[in-house]
PDB file of N, CA and C in Angstrom:
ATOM      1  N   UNK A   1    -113.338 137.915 109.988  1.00  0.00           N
ATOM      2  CA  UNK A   1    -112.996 138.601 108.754  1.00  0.00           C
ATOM      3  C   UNK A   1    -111.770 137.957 108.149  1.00  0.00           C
ATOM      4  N   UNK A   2    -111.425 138.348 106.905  1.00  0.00           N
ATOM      5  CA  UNK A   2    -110.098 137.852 106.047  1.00  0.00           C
ATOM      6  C   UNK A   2    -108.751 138.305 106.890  1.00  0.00           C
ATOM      7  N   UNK A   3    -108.402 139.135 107.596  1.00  0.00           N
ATOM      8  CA  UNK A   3    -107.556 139.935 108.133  1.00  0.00           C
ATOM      9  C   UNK A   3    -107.398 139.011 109.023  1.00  0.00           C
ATOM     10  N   UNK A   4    -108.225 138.699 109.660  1.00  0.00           N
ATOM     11  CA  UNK A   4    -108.230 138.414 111.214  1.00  0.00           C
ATOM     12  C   UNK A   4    -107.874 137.160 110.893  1.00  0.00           C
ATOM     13  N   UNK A   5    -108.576 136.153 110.128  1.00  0.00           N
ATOM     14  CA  UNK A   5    -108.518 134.690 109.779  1.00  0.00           C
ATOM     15  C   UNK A   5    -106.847 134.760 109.332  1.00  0.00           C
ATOM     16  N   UNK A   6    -106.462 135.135 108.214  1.00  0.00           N
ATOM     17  CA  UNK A   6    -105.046 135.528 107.846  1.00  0.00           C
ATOM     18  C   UNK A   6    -103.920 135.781 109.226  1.00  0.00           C
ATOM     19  N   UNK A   7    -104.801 136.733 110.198  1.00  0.00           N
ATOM     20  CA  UNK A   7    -103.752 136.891 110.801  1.00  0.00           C
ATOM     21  C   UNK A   7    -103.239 135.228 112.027  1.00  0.00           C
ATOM     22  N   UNK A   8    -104.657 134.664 112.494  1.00  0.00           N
ATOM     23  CA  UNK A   8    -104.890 133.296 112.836  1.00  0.00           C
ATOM     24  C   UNK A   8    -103.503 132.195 112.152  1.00  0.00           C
ATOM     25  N   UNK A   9    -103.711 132.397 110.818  1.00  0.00           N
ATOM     26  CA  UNK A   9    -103.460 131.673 110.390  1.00  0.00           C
ATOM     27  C   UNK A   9    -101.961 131.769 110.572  1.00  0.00           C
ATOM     28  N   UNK A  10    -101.280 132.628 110.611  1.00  0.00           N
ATOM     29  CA  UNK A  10     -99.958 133.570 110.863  1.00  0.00           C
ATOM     30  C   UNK A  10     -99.197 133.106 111.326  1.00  0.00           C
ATOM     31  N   UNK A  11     -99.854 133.497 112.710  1.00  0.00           N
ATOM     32  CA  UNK A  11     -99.613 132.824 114.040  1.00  0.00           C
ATOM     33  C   UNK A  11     -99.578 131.747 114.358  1.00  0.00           C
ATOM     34  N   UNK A  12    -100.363 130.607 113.631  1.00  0.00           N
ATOM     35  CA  UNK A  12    -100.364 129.111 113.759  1.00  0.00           C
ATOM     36  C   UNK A  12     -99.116 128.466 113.455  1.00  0.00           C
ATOM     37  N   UNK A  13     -98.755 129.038 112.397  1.00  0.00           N
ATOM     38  CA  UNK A  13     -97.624 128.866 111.654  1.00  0.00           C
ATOM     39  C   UNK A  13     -96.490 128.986 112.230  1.00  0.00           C
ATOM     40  N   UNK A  14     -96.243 129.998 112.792  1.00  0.00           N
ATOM     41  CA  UNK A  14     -95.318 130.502 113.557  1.00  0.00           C
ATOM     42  C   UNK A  14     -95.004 129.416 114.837  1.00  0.00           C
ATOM     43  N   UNK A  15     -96.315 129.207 115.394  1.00  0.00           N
ATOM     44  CA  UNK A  15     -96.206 128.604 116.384  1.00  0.00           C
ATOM     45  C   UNK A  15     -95.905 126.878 116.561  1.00  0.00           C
ATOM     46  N   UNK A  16     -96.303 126.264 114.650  1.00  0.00           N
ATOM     47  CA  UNK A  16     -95.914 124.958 113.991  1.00  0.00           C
ATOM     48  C   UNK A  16     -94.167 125.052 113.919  1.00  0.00           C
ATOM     49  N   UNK A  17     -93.907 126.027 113.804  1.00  0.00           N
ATOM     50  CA  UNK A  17     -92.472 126.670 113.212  1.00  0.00           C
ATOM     51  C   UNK A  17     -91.432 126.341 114.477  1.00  0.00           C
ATOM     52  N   UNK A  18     -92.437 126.965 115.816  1.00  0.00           N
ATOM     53  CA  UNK A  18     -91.515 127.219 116.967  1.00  0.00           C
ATOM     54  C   UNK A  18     -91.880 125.543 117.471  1.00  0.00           C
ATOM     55  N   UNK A  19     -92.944 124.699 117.292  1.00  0.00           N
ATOM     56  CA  UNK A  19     -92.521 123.721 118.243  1.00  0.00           C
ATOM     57  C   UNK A  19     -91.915 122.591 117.299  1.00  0.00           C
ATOM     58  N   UNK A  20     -91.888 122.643 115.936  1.00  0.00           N
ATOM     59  CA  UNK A  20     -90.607 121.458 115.434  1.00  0.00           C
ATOM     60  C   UNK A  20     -89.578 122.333 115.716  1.00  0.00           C
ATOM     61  N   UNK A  21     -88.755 123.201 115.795  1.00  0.00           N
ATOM     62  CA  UNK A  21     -87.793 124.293 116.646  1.00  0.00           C
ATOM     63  C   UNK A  21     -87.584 123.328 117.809  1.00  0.00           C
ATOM     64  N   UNK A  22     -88.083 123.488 118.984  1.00  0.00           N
ATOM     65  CA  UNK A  22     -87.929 123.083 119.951  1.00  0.00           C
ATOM     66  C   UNK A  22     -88.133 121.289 120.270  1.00  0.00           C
ATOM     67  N   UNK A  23     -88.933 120.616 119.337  1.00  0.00           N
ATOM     68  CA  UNK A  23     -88.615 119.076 119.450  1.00  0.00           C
ATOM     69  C   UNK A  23     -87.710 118.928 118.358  1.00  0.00           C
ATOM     70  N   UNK A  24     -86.770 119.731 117.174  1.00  0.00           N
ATOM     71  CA  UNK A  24     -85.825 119.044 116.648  1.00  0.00           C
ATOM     72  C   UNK A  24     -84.266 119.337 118.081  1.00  0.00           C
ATOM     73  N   UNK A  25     -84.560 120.510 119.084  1.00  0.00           N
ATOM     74  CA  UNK A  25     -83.863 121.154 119.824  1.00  0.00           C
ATOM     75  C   UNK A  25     -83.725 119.232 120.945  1.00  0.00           C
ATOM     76  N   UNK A  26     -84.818 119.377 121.554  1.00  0.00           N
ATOM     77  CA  UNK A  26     -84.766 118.250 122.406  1.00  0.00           C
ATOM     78  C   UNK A  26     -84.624 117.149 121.832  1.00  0.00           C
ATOM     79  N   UNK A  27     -84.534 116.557 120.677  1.00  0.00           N
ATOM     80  CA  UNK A  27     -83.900 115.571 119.741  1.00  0.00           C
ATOM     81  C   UNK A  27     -82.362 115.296 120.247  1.00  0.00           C
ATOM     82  N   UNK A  28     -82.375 116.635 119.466  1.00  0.00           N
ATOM     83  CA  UNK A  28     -80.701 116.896 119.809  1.00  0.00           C
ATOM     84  C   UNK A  28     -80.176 116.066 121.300  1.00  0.00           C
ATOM     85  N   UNK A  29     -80.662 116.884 122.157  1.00  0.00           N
ATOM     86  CA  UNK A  29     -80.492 116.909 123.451  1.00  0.00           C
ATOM     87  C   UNK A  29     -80.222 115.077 124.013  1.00  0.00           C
ATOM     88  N   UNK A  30     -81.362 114.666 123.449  1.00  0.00           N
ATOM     89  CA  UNK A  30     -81.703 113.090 123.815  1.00  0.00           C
ATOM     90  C   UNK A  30     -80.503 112.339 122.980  1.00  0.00           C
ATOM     91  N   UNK A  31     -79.888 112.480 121.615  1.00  0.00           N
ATOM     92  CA  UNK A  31     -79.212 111.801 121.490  1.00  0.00           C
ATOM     93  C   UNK A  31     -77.861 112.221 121.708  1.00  0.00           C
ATOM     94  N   UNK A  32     -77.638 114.066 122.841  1.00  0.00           N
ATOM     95  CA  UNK A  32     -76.253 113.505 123.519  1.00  0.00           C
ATOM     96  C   UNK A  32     -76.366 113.185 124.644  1.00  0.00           C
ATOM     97  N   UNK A  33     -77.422 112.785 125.408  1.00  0.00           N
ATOM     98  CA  UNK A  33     -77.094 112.287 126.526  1.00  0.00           C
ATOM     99  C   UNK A  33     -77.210 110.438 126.194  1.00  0.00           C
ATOM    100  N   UNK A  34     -77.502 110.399 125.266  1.00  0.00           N
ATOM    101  CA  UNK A  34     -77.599 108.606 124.469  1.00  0.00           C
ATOM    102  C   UNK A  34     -75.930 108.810 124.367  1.00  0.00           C
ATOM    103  N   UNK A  35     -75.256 109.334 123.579  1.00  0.00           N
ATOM    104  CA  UNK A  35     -73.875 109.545 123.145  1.00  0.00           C
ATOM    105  C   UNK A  35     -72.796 109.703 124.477  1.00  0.00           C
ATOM    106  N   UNK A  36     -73.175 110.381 125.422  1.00  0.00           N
ATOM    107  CA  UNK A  36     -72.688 110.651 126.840  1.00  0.00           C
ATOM    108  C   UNK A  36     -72.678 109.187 127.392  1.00  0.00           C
ATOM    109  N   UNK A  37     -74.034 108.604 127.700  1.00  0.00           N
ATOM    110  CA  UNK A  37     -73.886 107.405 127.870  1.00  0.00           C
ATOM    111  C   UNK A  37     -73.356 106.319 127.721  1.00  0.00           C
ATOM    112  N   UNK A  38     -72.929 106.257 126.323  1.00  0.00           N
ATOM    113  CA  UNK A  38     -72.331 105.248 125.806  1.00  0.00           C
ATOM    114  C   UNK A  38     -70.806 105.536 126.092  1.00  0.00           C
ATOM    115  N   UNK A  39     -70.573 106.755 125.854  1.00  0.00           N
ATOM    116  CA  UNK A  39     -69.302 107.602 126.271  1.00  0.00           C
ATOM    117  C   UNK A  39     -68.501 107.022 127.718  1.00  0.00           C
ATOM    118  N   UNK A  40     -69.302 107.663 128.616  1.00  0.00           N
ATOM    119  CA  UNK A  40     -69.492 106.554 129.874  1.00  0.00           C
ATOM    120  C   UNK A  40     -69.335 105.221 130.143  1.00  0.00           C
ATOM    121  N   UNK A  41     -70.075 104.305 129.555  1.00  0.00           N
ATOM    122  CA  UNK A  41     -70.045 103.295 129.537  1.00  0.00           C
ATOM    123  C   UNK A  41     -68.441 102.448 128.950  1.00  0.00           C
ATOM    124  N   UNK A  42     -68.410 103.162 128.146  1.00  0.00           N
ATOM    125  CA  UNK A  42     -66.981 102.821 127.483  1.00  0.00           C
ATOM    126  C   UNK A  42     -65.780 103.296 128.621  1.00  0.00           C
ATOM    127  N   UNK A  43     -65.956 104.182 129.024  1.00  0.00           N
ATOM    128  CA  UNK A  43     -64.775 104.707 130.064  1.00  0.00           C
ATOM    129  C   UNK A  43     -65.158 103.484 131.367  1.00  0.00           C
ATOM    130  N   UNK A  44     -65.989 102.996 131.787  1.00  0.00           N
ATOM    131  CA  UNK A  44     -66.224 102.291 132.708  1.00  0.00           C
ATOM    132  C   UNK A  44     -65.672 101.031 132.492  1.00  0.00           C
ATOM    133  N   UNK A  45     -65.595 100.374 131.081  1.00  0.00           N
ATOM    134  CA  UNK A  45     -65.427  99.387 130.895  1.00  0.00           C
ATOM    135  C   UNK A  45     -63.844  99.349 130.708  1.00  0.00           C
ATOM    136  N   UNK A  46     -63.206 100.501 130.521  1.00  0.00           N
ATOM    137  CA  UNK A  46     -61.891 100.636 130.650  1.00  0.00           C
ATOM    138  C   UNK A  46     -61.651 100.606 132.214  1.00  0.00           C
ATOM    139  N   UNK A  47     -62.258 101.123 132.414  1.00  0.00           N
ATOM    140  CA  UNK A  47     -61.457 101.305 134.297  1.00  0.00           C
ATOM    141  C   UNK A  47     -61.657 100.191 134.574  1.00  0.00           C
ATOM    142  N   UNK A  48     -62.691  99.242 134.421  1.00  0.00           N
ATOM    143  CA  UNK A  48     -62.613  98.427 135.653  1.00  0.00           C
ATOM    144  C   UNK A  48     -62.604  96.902 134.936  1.00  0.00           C
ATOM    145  N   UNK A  49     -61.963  96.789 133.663  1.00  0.00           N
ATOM    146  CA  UNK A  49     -61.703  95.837 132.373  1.00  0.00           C
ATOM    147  C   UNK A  49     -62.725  95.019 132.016  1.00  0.00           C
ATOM    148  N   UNK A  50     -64.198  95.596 131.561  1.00  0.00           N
ATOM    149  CA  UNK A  50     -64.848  94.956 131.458  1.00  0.00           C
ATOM    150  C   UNK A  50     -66.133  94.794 132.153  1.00  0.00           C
ATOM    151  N   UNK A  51     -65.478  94.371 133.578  1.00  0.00           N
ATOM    152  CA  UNK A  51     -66.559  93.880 134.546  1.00  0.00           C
ATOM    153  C   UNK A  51     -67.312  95.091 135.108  1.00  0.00           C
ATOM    154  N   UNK A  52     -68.006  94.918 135.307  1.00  0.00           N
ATOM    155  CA  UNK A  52     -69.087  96.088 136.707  1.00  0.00           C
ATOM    156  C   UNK A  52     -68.181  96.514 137.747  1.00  0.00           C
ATOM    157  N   UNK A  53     -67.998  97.504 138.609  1.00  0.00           N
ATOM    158  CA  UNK A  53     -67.365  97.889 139.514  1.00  0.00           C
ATOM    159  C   UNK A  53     -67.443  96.572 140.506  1.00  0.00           C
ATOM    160  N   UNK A  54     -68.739  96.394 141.257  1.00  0.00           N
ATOM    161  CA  UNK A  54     -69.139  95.325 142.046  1.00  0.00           C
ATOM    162  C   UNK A  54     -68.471  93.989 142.046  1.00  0.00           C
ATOM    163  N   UNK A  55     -68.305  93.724 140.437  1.00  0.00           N
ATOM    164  CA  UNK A  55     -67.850  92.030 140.192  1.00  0.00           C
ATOM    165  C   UNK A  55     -66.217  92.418 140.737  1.00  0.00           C
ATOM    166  N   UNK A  56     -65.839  93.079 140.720  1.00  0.00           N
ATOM    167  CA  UNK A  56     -64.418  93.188 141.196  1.00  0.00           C
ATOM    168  C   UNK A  56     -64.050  92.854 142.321  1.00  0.00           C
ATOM    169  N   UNK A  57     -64.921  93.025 143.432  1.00  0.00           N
ATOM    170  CA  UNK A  57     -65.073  92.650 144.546  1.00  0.00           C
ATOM    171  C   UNK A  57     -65.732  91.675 145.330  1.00  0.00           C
ATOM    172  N   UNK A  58     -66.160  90.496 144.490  1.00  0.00           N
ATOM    173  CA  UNK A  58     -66.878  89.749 144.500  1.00  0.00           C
ATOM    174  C   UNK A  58     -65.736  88.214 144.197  1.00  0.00           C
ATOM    175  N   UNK A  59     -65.990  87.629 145.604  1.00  0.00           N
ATOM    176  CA  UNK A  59     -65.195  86.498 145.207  1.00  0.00           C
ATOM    177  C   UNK A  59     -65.555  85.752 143.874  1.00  0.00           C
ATOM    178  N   UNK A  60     -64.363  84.963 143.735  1.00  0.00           N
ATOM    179  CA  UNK A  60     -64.443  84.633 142.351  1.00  0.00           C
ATOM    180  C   UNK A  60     -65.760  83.063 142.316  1.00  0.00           C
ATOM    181  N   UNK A  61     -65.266  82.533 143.231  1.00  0.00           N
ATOM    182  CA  UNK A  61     -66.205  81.339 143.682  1.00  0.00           C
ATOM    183  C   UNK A  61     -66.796  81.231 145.450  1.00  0.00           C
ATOM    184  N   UNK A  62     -67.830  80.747 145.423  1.00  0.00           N
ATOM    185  CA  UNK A  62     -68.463  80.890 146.544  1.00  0.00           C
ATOM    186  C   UNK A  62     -68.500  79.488 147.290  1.00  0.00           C
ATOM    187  N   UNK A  63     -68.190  78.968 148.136  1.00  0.00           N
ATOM    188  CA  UNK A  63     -68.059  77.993 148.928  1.00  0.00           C
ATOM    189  C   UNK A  63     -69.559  77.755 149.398  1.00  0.00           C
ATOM    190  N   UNK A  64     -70.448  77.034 149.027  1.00  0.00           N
ATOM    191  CA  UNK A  64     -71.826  76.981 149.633  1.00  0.00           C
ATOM    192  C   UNK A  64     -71.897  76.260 151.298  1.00  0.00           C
ATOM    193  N   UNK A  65     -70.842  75.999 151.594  1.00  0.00           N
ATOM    194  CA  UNK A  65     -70.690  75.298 153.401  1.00  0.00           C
ATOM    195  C   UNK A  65     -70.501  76.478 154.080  1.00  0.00           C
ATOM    196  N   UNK A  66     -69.919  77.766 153.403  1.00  0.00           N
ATOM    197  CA  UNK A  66     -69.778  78.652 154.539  1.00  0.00           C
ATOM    198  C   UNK A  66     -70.553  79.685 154.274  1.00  0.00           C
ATOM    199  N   UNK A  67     -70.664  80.607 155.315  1.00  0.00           N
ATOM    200  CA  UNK A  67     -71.674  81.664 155.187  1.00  0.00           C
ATOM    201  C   UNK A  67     -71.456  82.690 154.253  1.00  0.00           C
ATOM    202  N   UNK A  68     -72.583  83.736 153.610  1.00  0.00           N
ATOM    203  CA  UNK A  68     -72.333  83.906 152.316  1.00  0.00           C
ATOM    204  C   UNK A  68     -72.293  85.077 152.434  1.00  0.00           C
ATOM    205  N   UNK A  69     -72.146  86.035 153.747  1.00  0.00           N
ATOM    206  CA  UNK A  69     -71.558  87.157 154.018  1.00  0.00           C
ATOM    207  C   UNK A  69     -70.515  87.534 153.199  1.00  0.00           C
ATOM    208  N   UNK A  70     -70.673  88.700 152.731  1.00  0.00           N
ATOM    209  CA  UNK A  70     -69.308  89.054 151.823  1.00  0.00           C
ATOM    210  C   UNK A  70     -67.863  90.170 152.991  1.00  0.00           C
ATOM    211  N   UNK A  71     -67.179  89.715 152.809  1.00  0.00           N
ATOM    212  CA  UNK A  71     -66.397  90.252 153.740  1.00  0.00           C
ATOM    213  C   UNK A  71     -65.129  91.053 152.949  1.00  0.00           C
ATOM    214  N   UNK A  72     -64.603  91.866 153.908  1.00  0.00           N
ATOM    215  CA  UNK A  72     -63.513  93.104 153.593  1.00  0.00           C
ATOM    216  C   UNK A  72     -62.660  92.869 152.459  1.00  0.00           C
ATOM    217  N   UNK A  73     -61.729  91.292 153.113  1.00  0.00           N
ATOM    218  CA  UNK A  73     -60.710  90.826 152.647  1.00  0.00           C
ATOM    219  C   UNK A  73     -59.690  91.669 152.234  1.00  0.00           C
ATOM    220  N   UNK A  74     -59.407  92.679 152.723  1.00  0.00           N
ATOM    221  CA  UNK A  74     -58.206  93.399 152.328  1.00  0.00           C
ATOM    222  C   UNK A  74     -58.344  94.529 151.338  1.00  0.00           C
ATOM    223  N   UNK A  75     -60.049  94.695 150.876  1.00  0.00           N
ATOM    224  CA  UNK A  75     -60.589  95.594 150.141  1.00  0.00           C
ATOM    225  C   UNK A  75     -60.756  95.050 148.806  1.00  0.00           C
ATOM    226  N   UNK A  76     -60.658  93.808 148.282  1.00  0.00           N
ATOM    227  CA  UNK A  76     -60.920  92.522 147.517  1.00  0.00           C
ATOM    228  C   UNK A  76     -62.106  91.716 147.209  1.00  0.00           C
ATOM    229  N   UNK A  77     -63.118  91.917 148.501  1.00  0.00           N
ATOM    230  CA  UNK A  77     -64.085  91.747 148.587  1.00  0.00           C
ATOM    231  C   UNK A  77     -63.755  90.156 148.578  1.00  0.00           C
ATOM    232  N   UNK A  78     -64.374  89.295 149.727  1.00  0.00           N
ATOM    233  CA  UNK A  78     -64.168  87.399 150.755  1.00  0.00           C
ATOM    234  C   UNK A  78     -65.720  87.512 150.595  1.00  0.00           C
ATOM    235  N   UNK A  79     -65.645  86.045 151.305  1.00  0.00           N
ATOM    236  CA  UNK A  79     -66.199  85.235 151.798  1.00  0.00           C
ATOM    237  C   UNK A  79     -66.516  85.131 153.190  1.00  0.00           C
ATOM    238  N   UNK A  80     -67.324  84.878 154.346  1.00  0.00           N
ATOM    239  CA  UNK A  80     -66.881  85.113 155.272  1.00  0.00           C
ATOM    240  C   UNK A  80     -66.526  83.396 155.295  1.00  0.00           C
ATOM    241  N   UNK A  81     -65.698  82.836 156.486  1.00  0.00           N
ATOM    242  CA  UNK A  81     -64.984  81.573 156.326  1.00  0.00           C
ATOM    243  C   UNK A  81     -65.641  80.595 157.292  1.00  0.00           C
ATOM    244  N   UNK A  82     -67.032  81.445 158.064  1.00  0.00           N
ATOM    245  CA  UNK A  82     -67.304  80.559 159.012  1.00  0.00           C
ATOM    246  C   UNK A  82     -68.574  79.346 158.435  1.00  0.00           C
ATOM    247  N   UNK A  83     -69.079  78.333 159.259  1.00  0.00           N
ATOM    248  CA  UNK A  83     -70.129  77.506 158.420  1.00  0.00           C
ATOM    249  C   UNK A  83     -71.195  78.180 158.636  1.00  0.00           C
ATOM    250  N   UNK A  84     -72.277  78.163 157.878  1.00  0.00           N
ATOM    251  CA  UNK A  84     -73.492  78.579 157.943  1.00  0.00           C
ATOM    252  C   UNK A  84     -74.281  77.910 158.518  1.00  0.00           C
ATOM    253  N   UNK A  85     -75.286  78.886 159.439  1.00  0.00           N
ATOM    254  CA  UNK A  85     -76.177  77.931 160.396  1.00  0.00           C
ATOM    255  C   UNK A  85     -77.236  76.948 159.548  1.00  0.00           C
ATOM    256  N   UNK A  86     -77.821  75.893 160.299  1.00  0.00           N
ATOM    257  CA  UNK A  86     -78.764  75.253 159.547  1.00  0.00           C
ATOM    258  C   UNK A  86     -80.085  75.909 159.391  1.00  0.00           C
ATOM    259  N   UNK A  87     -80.099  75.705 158.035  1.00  0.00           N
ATOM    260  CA  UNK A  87     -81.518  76.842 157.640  1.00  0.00           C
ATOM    261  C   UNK A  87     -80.982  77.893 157.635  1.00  0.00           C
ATOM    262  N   UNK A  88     -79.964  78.424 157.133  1.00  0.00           N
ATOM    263  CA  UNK A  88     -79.604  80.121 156.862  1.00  0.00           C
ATOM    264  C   UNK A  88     -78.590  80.135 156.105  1.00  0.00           C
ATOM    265  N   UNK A  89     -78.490  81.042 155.458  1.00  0.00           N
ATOM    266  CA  UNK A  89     -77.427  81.406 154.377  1.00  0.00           C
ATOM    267  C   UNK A  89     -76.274  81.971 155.266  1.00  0.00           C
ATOM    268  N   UNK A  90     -76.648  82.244 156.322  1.00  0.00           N
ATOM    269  CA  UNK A  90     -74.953  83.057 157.235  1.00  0.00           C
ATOM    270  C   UNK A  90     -75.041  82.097 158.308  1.00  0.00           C
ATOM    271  N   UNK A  91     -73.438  82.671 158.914  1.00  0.00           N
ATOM    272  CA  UNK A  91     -73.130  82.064 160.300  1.00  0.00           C
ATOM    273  C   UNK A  91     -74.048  82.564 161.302  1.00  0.00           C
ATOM    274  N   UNK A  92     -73.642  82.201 162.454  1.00  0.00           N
ATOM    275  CA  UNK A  92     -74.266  82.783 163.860  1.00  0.00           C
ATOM    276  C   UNK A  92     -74.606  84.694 163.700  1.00  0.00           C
ATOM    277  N   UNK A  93     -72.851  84.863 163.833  1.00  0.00           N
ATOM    278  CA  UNK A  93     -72.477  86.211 163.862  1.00  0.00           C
ATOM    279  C   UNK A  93     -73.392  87.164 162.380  1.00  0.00           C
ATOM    280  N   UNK A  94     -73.480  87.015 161.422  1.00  0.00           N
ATOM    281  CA  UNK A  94     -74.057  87.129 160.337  1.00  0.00           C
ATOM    282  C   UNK A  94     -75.660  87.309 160.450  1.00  0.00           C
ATOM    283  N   UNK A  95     -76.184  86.092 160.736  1.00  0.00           N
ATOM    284  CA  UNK A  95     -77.397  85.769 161.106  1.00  0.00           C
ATOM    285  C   UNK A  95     -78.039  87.178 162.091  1.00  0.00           C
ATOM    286  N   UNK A  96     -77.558  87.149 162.971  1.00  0.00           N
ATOM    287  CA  UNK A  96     -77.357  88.326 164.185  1.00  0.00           C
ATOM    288  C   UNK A  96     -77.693  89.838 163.534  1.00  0.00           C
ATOM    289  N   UNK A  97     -76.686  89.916 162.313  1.00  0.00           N
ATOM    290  CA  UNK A  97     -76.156  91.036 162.283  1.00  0.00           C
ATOM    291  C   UNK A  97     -77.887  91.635 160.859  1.00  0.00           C
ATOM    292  N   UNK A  98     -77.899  90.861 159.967  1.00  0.00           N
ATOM    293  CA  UNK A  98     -78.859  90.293 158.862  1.00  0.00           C
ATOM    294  C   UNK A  98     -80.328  90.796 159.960  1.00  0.00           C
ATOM    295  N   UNK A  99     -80.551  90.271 160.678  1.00  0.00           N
ATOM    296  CA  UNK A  99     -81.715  90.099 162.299  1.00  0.00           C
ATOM    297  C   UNK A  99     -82.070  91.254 162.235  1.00  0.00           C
ATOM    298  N   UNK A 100     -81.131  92.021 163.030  1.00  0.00           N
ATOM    299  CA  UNK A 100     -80.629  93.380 163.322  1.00  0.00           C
ATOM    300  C   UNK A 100     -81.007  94.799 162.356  1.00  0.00           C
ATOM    301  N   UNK A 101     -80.605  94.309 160.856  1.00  0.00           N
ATOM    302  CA  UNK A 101     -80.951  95.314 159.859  1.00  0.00           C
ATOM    303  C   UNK A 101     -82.514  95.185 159.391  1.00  0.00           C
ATOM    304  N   UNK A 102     -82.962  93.833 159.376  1.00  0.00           N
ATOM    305  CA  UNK A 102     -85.023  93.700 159.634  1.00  0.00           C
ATOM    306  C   UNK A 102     -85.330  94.303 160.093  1.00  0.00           C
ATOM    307  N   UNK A 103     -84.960  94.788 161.380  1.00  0.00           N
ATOM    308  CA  UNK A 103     -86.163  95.489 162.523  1.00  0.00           C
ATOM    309  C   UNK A 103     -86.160  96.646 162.680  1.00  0.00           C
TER     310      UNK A 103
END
């Protein structure tokens, strides 16, 4: 009937109404966590001048004769200083340790 179709129609509306409502809502949402992000990103690049947390601790150059273990160094993040075995990227001790975390 007209009533019923009318009332159909009502409700459709309502319900066109409520979901651009709720995707202009999650719009929102998406571009503050885009804005947060960048937010973030900017504070990161202050703390740690630029670089990635990681590169901070990352020797500056890598000696390819010695093993490529990254070591403590005083919380600086080394090198380890020993030579690397033949056919391996680490020393003995390294090699061992590398072995060890495979199995």
């Amino acid at each position: 009937t007209g009533a019923s179709h009318e009332l159909c129609h009502v409700q459709q509306t309502r319900l066109e109404h409520e979901a651009r409502r709720h995707m202009l809502e999650a719009s929102d949402k998406r571009l503050e966590v885009v804005e947060l992000s960048a937010e973030l990103a900017g504070m990161r690049r202050e703390m740690f001048g630029g670089a990635e947390p990681w590169r901070r601790f990352t020797p500056s150059a890598l000696n390819t004769q010695r093993c490529f273990a990254r070591t403590w160094a005083g919380g600086l993040g080394g090198q380890c200083g020993k030579r690397r075995m033949v056919g391996s990227e680490f020393c003995d001790v390294h090699q061992d340790e590398a072995s060890r975390m495979e199995s």
